[in-house]
N, C-alpha and C. Protein backbone atom coordinates (compact mmCIF):
# COMPACT_ATOMS: atom_id res chain seq x y z
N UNK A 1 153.08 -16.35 -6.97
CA UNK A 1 154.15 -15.49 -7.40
C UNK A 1 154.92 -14.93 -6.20
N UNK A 2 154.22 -14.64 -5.01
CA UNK A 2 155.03 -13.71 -3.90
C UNK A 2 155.56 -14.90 -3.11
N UNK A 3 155.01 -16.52 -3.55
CA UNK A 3 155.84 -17.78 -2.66
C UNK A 3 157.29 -17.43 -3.47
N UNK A 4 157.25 -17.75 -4.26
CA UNK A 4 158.66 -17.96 -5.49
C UNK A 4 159.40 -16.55 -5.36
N UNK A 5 159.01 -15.39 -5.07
CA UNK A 5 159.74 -14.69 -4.68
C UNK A 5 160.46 -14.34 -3.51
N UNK A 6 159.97 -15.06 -2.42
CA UNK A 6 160.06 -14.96 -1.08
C UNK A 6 161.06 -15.77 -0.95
N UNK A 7 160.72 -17.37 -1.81
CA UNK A 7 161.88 -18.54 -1.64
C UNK A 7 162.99 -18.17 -2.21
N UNK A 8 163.30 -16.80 -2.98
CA UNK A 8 164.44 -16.80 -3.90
C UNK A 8 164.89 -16.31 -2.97
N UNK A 9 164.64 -14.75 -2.51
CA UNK A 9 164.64 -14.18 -1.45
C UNK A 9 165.86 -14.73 -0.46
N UNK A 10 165.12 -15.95 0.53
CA UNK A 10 165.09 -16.59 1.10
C UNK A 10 166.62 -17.29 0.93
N UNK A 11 166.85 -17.99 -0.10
CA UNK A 11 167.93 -18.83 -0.73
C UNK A 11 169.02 -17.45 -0.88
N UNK A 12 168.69 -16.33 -1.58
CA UNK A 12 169.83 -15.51 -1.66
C UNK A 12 170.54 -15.02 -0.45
N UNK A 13 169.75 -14.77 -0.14
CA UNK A 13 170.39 -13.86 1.34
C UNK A 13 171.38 -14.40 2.17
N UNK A 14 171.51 -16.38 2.11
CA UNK A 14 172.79 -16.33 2.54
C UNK A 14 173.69 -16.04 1.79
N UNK A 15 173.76 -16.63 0.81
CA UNK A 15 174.69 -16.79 0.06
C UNK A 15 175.41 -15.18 -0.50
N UNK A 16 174.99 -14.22 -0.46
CA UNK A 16 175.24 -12.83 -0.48
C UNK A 16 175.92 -12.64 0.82
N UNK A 17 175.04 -13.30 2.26
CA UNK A 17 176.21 -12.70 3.31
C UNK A 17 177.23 -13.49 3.48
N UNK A 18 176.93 -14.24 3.02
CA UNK A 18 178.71 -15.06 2.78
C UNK A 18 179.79 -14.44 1.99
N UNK A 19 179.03 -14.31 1.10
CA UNK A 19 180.42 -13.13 -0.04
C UNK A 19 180.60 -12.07 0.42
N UNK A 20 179.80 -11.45 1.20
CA UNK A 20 180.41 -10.19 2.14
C UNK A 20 181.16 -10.13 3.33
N UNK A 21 181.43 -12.03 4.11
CA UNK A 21 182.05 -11.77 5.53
C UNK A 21 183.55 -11.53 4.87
N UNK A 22 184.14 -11.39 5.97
CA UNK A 22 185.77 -10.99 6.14
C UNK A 22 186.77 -12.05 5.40
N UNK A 23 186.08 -13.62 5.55
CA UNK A 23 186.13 -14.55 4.99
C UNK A 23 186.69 -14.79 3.66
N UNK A 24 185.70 -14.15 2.73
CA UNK A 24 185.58 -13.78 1.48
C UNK A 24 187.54 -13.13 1.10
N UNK A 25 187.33 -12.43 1.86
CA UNK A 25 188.54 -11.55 1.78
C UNK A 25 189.80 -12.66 1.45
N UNK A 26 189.99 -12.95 3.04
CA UNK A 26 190.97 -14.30 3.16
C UNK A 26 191.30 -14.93 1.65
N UNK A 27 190.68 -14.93 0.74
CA UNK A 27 190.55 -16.03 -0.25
C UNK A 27 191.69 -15.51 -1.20
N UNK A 28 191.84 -13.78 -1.36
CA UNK A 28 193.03 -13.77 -2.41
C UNK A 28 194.30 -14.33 -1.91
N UNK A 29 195.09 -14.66 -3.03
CA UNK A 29 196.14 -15.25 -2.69
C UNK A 29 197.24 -14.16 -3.41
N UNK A 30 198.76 -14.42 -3.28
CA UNK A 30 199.75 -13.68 -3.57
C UNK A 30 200.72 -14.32 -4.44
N UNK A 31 200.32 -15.99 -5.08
CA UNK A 31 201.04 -16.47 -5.63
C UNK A 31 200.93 -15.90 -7.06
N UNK A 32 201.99 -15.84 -8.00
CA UNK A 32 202.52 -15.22 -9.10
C UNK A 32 203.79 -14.57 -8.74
N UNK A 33 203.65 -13.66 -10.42
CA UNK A 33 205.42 -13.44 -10.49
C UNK A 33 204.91 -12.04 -10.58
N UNK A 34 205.56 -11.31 -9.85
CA UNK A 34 205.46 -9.87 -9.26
C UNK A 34 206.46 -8.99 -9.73
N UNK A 35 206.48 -7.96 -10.78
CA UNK A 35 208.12 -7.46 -10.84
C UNK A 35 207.83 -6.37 -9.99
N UNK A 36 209.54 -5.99 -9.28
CA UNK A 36 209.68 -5.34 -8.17
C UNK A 36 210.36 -4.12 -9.34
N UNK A 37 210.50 -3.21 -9.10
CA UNK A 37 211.27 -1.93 -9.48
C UNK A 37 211.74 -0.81 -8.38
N UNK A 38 213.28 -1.48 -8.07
CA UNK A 38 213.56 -0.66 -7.39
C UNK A 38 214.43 0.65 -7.28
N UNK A 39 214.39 1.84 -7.02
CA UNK A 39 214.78 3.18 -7.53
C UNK A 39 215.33 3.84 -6.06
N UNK A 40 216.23 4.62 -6.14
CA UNK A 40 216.30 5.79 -5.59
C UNK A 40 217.70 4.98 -4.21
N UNK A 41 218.15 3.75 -4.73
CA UNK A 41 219.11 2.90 -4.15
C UNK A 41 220.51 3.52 -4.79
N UNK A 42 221.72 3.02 -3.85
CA UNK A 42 222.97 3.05 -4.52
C UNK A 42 223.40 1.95 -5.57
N UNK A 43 222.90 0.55 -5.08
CA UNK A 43 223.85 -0.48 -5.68
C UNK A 43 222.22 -0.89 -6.56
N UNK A 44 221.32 -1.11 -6.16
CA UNK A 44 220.64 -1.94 -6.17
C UNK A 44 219.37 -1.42 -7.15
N UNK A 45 219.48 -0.84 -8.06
CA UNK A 45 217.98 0.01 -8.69
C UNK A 45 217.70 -0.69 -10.06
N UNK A 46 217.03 -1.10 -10.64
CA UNK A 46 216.36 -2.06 -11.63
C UNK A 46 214.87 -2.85 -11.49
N UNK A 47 215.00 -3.84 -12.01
CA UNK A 47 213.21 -4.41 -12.01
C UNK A 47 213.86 -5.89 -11.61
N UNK A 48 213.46 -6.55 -10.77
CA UNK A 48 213.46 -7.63 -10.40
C UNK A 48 212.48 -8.35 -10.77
N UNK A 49 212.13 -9.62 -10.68
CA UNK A 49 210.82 -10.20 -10.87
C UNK A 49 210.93 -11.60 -9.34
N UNK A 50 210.12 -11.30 -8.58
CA UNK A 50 209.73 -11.82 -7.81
C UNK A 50 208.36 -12.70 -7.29
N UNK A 51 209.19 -13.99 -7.65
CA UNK A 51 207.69 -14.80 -7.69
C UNK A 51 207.74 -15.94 -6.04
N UNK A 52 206.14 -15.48 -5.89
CA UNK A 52 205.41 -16.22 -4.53
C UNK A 52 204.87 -17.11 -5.06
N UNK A 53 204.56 -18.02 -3.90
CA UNK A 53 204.07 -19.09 -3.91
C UNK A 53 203.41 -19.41 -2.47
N UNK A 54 201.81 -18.77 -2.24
CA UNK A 54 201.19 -18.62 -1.11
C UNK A 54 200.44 -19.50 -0.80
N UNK A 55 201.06 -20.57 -0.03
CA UNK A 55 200.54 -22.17 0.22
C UNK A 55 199.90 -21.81 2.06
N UNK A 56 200.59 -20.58 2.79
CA UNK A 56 200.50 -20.82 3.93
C UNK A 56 201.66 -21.53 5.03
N UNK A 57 202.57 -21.79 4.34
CA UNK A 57 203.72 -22.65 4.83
C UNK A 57 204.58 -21.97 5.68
N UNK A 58 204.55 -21.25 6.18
CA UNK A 58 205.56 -20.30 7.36
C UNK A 58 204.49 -19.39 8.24
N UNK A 59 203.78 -20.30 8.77
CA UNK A 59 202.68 -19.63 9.83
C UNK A 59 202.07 -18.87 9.91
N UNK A 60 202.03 -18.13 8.87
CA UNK A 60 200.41 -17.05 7.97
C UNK A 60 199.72 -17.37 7.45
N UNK A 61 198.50 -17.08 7.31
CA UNK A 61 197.70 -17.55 6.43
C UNK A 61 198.25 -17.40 4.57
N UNK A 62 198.74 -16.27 4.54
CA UNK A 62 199.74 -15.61 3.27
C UNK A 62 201.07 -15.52 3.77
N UNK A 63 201.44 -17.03 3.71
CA UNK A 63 202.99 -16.95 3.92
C UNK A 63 203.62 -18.55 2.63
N UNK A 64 204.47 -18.21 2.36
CA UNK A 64 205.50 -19.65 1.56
C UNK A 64 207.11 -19.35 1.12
N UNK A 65 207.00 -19.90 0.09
CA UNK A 65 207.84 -19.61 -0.38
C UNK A 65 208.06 -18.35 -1.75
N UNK A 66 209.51 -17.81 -2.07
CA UNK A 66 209.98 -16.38 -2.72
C UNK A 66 210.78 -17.21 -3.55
N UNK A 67 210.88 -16.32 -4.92
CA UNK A 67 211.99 -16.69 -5.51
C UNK A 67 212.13 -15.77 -6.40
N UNK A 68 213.78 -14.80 -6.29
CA UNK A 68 214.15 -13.32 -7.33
C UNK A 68 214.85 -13.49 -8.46
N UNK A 69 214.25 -13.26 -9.45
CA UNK A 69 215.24 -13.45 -10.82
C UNK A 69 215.62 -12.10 -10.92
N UNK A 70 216.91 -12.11 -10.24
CA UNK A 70 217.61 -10.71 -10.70
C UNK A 70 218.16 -11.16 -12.41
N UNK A 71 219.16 -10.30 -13.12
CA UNK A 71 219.46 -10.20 -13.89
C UNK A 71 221.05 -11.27 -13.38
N UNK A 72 221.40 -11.00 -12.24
CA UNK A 72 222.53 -12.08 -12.20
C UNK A 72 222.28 -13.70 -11.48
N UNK A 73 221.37 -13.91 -11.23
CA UNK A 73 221.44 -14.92 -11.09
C UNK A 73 219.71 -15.71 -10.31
N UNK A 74 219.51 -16.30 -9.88
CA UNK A 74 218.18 -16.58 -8.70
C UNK A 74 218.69 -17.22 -7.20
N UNK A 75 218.02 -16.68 -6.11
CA UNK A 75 217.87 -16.20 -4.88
C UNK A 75 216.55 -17.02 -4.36
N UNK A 76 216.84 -17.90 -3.61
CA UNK A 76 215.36 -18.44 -2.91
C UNK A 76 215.20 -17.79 -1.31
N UNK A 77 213.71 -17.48 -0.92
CA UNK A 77 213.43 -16.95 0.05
C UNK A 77 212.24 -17.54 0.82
N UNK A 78 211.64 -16.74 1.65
CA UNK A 78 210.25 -16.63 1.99
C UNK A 78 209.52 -15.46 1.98
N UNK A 79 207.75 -15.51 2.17
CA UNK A 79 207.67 -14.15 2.35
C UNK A 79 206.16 -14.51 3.36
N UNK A 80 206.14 -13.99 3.90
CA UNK A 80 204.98 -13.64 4.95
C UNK A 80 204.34 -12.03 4.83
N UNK A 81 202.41 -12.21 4.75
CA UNK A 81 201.78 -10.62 4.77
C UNK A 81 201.63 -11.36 6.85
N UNK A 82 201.95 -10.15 7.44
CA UNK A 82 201.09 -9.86 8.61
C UNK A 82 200.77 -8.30 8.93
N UNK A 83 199.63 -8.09 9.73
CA UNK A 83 198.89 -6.85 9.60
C UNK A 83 199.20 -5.86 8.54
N UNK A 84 198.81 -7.05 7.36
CA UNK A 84 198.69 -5.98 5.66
C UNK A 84 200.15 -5.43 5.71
N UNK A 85 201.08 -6.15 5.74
CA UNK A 85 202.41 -5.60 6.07
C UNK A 85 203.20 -6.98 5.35
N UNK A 86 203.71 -6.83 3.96
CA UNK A 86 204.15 -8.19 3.36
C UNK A 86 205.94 -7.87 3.59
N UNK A 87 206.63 -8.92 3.99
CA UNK A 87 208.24 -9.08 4.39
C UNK A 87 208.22 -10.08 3.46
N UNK A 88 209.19 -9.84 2.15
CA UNK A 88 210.40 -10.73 1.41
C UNK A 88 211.26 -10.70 1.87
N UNK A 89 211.78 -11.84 2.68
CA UNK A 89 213.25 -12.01 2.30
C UNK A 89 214.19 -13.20 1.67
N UNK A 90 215.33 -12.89 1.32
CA UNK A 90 216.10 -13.49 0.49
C UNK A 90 217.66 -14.08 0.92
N UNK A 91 217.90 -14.98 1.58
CA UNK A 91 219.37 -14.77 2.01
C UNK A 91 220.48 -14.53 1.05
N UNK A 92 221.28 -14.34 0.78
CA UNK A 92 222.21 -13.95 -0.14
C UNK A 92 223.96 -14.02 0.24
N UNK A 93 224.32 -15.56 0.61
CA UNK A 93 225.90 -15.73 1.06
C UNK A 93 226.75 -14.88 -0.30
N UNK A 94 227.70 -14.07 0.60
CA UNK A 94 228.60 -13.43 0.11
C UNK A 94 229.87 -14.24 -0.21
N UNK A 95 230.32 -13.25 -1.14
CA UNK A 95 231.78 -14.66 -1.39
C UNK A 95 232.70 -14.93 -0.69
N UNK A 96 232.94 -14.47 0.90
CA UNK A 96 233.58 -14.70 1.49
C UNK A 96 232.93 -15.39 2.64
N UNK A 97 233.59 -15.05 4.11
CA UNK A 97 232.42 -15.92 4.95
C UNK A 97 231.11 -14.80 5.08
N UNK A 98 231.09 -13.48 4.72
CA UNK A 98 230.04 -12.96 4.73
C UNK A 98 228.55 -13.50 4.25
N UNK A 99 227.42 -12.93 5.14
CA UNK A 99 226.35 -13.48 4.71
C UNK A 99 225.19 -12.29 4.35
N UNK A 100 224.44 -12.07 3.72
CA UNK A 100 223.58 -11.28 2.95
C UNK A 100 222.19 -11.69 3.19
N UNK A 101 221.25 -10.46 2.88
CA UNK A 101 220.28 -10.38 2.83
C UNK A 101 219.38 -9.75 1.93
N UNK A 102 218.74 -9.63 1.12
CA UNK A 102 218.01 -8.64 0.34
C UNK A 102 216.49 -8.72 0.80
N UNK A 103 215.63 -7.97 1.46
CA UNK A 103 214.19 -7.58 1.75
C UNK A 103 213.59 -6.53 1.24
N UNK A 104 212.39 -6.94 0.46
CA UNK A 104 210.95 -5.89 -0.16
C UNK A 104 210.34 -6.30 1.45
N UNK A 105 209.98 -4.95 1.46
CA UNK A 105 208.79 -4.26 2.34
C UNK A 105 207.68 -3.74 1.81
N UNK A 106 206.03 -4.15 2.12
CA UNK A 106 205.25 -3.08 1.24
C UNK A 106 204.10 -3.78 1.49
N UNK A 107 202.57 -2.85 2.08
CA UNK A 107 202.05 -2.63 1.92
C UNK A 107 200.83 -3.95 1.23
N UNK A 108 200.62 -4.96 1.74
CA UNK A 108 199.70 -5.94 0.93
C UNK A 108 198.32 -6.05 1.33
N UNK A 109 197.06 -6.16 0.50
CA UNK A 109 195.73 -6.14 1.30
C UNK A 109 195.32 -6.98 -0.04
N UNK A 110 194.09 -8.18 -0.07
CA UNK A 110 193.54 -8.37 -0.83
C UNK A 110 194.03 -9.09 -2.45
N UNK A 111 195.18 -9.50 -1.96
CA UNK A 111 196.08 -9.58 -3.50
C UNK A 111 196.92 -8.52 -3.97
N UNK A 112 196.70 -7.85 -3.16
CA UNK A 112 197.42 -6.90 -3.90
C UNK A 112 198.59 -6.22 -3.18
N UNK A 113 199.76 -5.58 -4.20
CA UNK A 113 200.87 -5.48 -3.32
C UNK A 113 201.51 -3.86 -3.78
N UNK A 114 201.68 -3.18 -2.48
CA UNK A 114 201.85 -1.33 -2.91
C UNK A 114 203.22 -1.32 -2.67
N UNK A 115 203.51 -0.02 -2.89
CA UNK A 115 204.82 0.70 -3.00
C UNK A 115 205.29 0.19 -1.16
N UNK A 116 206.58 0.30 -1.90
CA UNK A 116 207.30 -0.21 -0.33
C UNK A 116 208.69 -0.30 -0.47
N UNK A 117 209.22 -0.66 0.20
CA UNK A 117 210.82 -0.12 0.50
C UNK A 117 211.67 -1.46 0.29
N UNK A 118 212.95 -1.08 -0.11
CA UNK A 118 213.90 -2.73 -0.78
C UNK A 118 214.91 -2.31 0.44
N UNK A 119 216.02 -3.66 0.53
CA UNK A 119 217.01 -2.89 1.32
C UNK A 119 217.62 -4.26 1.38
N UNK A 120 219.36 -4.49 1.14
CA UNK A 120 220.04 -5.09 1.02
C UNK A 120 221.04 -4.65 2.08
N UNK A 121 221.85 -6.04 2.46
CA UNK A 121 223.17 -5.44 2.97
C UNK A 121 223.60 -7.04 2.84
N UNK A 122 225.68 -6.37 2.78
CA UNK A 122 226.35 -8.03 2.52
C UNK A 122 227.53 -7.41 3.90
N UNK A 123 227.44 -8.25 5.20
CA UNK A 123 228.52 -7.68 5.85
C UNK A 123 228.26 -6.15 6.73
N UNK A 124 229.24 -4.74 6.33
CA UNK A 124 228.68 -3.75 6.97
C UNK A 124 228.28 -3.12 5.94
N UNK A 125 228.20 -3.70 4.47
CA UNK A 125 227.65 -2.61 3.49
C UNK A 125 226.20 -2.95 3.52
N UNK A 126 225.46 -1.78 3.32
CA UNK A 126 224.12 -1.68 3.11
C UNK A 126 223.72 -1.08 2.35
N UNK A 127 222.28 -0.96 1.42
CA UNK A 127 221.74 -0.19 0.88
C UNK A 127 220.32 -1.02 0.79
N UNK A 128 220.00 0.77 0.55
CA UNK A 128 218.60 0.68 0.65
C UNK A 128 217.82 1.54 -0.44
N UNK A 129 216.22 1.40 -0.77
CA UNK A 129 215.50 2.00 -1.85
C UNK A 129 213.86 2.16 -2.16
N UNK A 130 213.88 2.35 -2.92
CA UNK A 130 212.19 2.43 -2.70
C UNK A 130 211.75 1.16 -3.55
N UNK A 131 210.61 0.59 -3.42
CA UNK A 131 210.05 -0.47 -4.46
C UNK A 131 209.28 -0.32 -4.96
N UNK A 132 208.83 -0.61 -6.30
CA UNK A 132 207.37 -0.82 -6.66
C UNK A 132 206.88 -1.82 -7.30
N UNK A 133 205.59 -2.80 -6.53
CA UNK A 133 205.02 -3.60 -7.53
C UNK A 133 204.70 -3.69 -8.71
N UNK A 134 204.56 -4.12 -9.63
CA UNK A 134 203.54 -3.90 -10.40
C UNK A 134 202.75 -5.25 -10.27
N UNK A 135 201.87 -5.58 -11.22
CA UNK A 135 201.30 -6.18 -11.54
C UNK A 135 201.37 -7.45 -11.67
N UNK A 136 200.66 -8.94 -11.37
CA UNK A 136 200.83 -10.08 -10.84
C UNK A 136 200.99 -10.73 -12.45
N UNK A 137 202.15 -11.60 -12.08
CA UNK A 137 202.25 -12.00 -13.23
C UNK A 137 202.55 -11.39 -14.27
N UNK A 138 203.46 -10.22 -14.17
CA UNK A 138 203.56 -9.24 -15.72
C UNK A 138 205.01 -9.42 -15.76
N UNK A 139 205.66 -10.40 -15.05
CA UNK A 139 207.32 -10.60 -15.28
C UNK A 139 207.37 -12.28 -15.15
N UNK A 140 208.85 -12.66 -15.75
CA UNK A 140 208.74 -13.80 -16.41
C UNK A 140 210.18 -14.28 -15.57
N UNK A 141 210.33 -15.76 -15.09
CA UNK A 141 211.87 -16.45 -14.81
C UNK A 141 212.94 -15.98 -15.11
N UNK A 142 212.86 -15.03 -16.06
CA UNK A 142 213.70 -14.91 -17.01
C UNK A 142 214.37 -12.90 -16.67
N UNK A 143 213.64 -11.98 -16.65
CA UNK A 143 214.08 -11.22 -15.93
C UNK A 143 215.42 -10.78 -14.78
């Protein structure tokens, strides 16, 4: 009885410190559709839905491709987390020769993505706002 307990023992203990290295961590990913809600902007305050796609493809381990279904139209981007610090951005050509940008800022660890800051500009206009995630996958293309 104390062999068979020893061998379980034995067999568990890696496999437990494996699910505890840093490793483990690495494994969430950021792909889904994310709605953004952004507030406290001039031009720019509503719910976006912003969907990743975290393949690793722009030299992070959590980096690919973005894509924003505003209400007027869709916007392709990228987005990169570095030091728990996730950057969307979006280029956005203006209708003239102007060229645009729209970026979420905020807060990412583990899958998961916090309150953080939006901020657009086309040219010398700018604005800026607060963001908030919600929940992976709780917004649709269509947004």
């Amino acid at each position: 009885m104390t062999t068979n307990i020893r061998r379980f023992v034995a067999m568990a203990l890696p496999i437990v410190a494996f699910a505890l290295t840093p490793g483990a961590a690495k494994a969430q990913s950021y792909t889904g559709s994310w709605p953004a809600t952004v507030s406290q902007s001039q031009y720019g305050n509503g719910t976006y839905c912003v969907k990743l796609h975290d393949d690793g493809g722009y030299g992070w381990p959590h980096s690919g491709e973005a894509t924003l279904y505003p209400s007027e139209g869709t916007d392709s981007g990228t987005f990169r987390v570095i030091a728990g610090l996730m950057i969307v951005t979006f280029s956005q050509p203006g209708g003239t020769a102007d060229v645009g940008s729209l970026t979420f800022t905020a807060p990412a660890s583990d899958g998961h993505i916090g309150k953080g800051a939006y901020e657009q500009f086309y040219g010398l206009v700018t604005d800026s706002g607060m963001a908030l995630f919600g929940a992976r996958d709780a917004c649709s293309d269509s947004e």
